[in-house]
Protein backbone atom coordinates (compact mmCIF):
# COMPACT_ATOMS: atom_id res chain seq x y z
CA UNK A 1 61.48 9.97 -6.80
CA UNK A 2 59.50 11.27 -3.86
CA UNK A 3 57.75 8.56 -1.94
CA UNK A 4 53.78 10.42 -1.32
CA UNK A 5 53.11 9.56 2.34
CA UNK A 6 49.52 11.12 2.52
CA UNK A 7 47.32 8.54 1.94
CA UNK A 8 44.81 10.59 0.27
CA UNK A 9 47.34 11.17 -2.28
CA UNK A 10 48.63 7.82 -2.72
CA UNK A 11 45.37 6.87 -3.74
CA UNK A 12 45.01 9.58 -5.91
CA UNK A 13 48.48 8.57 -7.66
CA UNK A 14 47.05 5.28 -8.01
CA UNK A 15 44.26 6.47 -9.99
CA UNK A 16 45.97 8.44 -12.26
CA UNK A 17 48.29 5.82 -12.83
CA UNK A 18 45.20 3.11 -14.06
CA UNK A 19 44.11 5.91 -15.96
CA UNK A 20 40.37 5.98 -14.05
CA UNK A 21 38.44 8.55 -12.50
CA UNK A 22 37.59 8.34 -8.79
CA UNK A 23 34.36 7.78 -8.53
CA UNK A 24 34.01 4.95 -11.32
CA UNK A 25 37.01 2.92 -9.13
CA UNK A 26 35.67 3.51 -6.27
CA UNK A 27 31.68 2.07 -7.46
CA UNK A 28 33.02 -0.39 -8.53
CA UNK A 29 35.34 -1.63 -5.31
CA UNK A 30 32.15 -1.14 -3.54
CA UNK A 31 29.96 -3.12 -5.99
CA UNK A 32 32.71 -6.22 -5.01
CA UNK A 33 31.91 -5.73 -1.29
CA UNK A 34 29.57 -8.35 -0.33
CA UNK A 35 25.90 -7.14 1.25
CA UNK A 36 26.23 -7.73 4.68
CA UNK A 37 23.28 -10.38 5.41
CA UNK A 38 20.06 -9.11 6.43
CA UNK A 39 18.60 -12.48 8.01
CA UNK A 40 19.99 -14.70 10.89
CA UNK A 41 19.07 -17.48 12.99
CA UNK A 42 17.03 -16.80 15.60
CA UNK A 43 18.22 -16.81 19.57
CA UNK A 44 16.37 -17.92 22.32
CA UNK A 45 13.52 -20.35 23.47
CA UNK A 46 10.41 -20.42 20.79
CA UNK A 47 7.75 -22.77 19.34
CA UNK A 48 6.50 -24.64 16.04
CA UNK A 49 3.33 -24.12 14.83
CA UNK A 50 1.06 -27.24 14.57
CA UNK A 51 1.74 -27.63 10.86
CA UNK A 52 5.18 -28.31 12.03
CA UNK A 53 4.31 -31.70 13.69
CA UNK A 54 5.83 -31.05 16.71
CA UNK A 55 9.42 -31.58 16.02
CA UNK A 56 12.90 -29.56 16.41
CA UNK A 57 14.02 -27.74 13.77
CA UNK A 58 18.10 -27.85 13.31
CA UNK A 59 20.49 -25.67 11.48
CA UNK A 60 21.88 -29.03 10.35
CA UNK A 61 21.67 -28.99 6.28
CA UNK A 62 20.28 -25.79 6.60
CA UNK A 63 23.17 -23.83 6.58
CA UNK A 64 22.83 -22.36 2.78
CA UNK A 65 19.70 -20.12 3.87
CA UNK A 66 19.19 -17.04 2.79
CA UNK A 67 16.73 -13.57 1.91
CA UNK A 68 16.92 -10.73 -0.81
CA UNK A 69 14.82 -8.68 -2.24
CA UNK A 70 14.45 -9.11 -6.27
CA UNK A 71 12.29 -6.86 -8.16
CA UNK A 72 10.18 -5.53 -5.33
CA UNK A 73 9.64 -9.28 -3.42
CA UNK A 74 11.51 -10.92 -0.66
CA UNK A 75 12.58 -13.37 -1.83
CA UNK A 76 13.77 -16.83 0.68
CA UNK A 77 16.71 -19.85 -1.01
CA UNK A 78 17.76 -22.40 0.01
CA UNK A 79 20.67 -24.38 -1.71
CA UNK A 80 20.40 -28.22 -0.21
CA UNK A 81 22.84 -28.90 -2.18
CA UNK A 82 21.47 -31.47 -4.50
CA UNK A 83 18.43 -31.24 -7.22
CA UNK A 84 16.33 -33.77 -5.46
CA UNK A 85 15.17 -33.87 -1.72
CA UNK A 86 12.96 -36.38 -0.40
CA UNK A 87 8.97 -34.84 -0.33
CA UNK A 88 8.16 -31.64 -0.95
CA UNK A 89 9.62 -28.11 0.27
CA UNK A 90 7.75 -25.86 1.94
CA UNK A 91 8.34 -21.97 3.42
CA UNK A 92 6.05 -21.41 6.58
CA UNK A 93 6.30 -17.39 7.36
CA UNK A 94 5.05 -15.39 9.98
CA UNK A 95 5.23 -11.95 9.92
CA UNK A 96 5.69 -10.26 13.84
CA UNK A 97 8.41 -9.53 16.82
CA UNK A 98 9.72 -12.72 17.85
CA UNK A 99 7.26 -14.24 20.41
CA UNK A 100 4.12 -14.34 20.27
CA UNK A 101 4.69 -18.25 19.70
CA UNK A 102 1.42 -20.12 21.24
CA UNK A 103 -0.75 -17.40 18.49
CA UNK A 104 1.75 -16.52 14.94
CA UNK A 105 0.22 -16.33 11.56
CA UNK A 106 1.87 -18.85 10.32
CA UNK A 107 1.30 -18.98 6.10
CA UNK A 108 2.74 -21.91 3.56
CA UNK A 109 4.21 -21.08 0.35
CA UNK A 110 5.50 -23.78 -1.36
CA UNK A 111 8.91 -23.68 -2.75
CA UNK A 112 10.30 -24.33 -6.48
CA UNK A 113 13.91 -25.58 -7.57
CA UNK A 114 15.15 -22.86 -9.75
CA UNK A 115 19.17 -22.08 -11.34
CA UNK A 116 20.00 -24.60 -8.56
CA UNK A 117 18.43 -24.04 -5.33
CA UNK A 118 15.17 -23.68 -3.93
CA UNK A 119 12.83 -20.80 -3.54
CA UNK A 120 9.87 -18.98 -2.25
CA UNK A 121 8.46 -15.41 -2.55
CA UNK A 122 7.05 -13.92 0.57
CA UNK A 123 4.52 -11.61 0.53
CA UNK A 124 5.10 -8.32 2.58
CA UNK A 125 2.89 -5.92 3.90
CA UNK A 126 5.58 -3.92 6.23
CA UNK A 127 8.70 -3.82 5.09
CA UNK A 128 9.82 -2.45 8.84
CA UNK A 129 7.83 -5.75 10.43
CA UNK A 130 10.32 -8.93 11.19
CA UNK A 131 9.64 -11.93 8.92
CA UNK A 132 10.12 -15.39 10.84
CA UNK A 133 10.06 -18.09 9.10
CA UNK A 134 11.38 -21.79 8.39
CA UNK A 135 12.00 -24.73 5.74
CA UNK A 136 10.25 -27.74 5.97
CA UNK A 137 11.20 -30.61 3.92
CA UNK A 138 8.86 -34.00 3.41
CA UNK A 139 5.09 -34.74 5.46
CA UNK A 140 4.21 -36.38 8.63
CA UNK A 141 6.32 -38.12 10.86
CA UNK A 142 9.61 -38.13 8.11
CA UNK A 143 9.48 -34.38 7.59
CA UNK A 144 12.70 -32.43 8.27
CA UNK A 145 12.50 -28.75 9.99
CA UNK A 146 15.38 -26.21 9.96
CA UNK A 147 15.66 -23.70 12.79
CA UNK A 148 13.84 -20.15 13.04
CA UNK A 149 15.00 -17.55 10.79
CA UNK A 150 14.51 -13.89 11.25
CA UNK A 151 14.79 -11.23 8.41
CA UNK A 152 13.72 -7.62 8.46
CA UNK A 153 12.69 -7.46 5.04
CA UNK A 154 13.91 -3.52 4.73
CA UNK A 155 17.28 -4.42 5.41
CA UNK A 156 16.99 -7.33 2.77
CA UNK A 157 16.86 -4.25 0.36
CA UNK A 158 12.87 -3.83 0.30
CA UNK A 159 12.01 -0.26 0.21
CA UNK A 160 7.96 -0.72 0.28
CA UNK A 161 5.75 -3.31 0.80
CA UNK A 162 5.16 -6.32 -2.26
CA UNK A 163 1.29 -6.34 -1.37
CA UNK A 164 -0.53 -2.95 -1.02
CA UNK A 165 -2.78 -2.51 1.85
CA UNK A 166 -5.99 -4.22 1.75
CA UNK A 167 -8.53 -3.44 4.79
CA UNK A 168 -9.94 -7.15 4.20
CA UNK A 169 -7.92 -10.34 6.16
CA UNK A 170 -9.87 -13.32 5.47
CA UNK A 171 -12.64 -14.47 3.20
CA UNK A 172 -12.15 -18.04 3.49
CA UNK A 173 -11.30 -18.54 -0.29
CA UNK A 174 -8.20 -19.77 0.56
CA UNK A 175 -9.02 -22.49 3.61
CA UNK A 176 -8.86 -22.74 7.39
CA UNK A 177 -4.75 -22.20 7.40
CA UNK A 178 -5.48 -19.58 10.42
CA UNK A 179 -8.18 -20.44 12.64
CA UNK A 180 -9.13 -23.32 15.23
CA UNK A 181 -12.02 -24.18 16.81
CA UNK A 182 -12.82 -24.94 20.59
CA UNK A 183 -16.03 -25.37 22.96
CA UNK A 184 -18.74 -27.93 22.65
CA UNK A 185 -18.48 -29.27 25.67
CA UNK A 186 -16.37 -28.66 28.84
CA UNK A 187 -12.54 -29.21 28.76
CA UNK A 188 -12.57 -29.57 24.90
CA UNK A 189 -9.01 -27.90 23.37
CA UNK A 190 -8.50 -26.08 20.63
CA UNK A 191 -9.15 -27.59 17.73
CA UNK A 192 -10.39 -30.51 18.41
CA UNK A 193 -13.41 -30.49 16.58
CA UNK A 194 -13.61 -29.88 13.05
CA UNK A 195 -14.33 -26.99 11.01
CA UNK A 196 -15.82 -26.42 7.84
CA UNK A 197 -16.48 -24.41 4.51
CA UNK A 198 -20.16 -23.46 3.21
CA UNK A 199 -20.63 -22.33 -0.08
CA UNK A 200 -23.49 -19.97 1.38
CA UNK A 201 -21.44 -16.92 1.47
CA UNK A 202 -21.62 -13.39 1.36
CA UNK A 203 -19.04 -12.95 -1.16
CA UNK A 204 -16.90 -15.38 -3.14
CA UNK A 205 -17.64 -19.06 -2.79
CA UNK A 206 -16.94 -19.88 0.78
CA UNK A 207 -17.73 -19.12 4.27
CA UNK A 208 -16.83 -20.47 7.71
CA UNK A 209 -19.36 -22.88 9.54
CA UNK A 210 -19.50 -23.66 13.26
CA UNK A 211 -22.31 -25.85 14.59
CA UNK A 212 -23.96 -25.45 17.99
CA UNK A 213 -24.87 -29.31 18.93
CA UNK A 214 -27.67 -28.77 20.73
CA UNK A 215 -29.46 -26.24 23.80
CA UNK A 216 -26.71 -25.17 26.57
CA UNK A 217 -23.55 -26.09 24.25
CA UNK A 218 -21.41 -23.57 22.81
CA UNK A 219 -19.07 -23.53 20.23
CA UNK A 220 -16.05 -20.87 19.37
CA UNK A 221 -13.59 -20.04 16.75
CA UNK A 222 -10.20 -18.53 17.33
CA UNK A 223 -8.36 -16.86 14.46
CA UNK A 224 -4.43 -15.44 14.16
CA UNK A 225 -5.37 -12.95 11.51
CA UNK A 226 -5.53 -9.76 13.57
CA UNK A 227 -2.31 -8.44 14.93
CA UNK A 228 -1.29 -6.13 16.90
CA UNK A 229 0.98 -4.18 14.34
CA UNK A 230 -1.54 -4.19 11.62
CA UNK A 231 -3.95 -2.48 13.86
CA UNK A 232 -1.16 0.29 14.95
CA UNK A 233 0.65 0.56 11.55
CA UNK A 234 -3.25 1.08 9.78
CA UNK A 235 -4.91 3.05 12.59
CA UNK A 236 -7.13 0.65 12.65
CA UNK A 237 -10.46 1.42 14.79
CA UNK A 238 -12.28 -2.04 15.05
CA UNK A 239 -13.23 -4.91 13.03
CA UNK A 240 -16.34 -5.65 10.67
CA UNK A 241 -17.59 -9.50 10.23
CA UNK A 242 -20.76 -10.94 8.03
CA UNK A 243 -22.47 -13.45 10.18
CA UNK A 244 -25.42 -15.42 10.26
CA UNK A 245 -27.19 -18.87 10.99
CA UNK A 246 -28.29 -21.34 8.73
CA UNK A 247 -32.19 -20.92 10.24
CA UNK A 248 -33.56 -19.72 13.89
CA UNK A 249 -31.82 -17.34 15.66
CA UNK A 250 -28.35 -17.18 18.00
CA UNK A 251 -25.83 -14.95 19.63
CA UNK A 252 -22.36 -14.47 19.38
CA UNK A 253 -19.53 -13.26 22.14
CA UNK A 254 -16.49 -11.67 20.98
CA UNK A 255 -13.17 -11.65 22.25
CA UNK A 256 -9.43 -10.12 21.80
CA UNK A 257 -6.77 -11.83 23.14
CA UNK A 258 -2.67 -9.75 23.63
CA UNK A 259 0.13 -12.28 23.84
CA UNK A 260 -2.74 -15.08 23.79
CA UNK A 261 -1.52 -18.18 25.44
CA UNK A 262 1.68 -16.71 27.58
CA UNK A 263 2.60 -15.47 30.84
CA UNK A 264 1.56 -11.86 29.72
CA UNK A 265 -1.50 -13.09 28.46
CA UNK A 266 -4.20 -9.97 28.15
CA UNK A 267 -8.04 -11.07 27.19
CA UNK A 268 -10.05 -7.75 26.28
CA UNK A 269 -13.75 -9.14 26.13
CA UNK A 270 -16.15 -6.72 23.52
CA UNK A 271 -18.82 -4.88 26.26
CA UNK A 272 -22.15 -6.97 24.56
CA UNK A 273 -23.33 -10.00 22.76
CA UNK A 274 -24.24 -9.74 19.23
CA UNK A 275 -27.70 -11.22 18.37
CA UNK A 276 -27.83 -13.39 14.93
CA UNK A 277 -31.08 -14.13 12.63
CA UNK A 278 -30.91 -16.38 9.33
CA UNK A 279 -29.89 -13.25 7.04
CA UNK A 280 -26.68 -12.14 6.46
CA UNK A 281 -25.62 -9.17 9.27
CA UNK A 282 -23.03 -6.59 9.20
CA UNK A 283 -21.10 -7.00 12.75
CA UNK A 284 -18.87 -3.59 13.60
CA UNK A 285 -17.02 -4.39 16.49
CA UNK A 286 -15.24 -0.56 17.46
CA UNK A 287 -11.78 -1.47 19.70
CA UNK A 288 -13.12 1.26 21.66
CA UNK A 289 -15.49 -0.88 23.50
CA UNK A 290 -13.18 -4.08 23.94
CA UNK A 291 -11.70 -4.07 27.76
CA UNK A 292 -8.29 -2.37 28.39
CA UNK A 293 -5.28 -4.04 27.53
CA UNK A 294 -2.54 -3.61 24.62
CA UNK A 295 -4.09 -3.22 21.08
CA UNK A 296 -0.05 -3.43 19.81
CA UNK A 297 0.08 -6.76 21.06
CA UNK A 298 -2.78 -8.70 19.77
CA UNK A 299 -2.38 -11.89 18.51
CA UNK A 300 -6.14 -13.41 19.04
CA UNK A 301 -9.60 -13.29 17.81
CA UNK A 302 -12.36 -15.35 19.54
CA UNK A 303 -15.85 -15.88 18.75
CA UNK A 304 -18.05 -18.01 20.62
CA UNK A 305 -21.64 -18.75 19.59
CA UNK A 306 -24.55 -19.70 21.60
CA UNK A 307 -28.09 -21.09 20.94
CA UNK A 308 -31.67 -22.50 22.66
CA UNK A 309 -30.80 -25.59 20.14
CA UNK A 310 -29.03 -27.22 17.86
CA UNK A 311 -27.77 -24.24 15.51
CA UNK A 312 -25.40 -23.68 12.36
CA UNK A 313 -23.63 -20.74 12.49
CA UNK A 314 -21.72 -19.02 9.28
CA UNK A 315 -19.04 -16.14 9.04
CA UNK A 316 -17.42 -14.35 5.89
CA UNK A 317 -15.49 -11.11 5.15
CA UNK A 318 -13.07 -10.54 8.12
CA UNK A 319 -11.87 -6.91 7.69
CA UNK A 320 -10.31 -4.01 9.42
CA UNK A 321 -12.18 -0.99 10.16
CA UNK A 322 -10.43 2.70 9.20
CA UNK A 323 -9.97 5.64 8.03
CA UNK A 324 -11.12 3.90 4.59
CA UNK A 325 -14.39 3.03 2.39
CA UNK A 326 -15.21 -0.92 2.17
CA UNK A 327 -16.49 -2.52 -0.68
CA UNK A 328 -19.00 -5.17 1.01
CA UNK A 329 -21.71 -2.81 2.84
């Protein structure tokens, strides 16, 4: 018997032997070969959002972490390896480059124990766009964090986005999760003082308030809504806002902030003040007339309001401007 040394033909000896065509043998070798992961742990030096605490996240019980994408959502497990955990487990995600870390959009989506693990779907609006994110496990002081996780959700297997494009990025239905307020009085951090929901809104059931204390006081709002890649990704040309006060007049400063918080900080301050009445206002703000710096790299929107007295100030509908028509005129 002659021993076939080409290994081309060997393998097709093989098959002929087992009786199978090519192709079908070979799908289904490959369909044994395991996916080659698509997230990993992230490197380097980064931060916690508040929500966090302020502890350290380990890899430590962690280890059975992992991403797919399952009917058109990417999809985050973790196996802790028993049914019951002590508190609740929760997914916070941020969608962006690594960095950024003083100013992420850091979301919560609670996660379910299903078929023997836990899990949470993430809602993606570029599949090409990193998704960092962690597991937090318990409240307060007992909670337990694992370490940063990054995932490209294309190579998880998503070929488009799970949530179509929508021009509009906060209408306040959903809570303060984003923003924090500072100002008030000299020194004061960001915060520190509270903010609040008004049913007086434009649309929906809620707006933002901020409340001036009194005549030479100011007080701001900073939001993580607007990023950089949303603007680029969108060709986005500005923003649009619905302000107002709750009576008298007042006036409102507006700022972008790149890298906000870091040693390549960038603050791009809009060229005017905006001037407020008791009736709801349409405010365009074009990027065009916001100083220089890197639109790509925004992670900051400030707003600072001003009044001759003690003022209420409200906000609603926080949307990109575009190449698109807007519902809310």
């Amino acid at each position: 018997m002659t021993t076939t040394r080409c290994p081309q033909l060997r393998w097709l000896a093989v098959v002929a032997l087992l009786g199978v065509h090519p192709g079908i043998l070979s799908s289904s070798l490959s369909a044994q070969t395991p996916k080659p992961r698509a997230d990993h742990w992230l490197a380097g030096t980064y931060e916690y959002p508040a929500a966090a605490g302020g502890k350290v996240g380990t890899t430590a019980g962690f280890e059975a972490i992992e991403t797919d994408a399952i009917a058109g959502r990417l999809k985050v497990y973790w196996n802790s390896g028993a049914a019951t955990v002590s508190g609740s487990v929760t997914l916070f995600a941020s969608a962006d480059t690594a960095g950024h870390w003083p100013a992420r959009d850091w979301r919560p989506y609670p996660m379910s124990f299903r078929a023997g693990r836990w899990e949470a779907s993430v809602p993606v609006e570029s599949v090409d766009i990193p998704m960092i994110f962690f597991v937090r496990v318990g409240e307060g002081t007992g909670a337990r964090l694992s370490a940063l996780r990054s995932c490209v959700p294309r190579a998880a297997g998503l070929e488009e986005p799970s949530r179509i494009f929508w021009p509009y990025l906060e209408g306040f239905e959903d809570g303060l999760t984003s923003w924090r307020s500072f100002g008030a009085a000299a020194g004061t951090p960001p915060g520190a003082l509270p903010l609040a929901i008004d049913p007086l809104a434009k649309q929906g059931k809620a707006s933002l308030r901020m409340t001036v204390p009194g005549a030479g006081q100011s007080v701001g709002v900073a939001t993580t809504r607007v990023r950089g890649w949303q603007i680029v990704e969108r060709s986005a040309t500005g923003l649009r806002l619905w302000m107002r006060t709750r009576s008298g007049a007042g006036r409102m400063r507006c700022t972008l902030f790149a890298n906000a918080g870091g040693p390549l900080e960038v603050v791009m301050a809009y060229d005017r003040e905006v001037t407020l009445s008791d009736r709801w206002q349409k405010v365009d703000l074009a990027f065009g007339r916001f100083g220089k710096g890197p639109l790509a790299e925004v992670d900051l929107l400030a707003l600072e309001f001003f009044a001759d007295g003690a003022r209420e100030f409200l906000v609603d509908e926080l949307q990109l401007l575009g190449p698109w028509k807007l519902e809310v005129e």
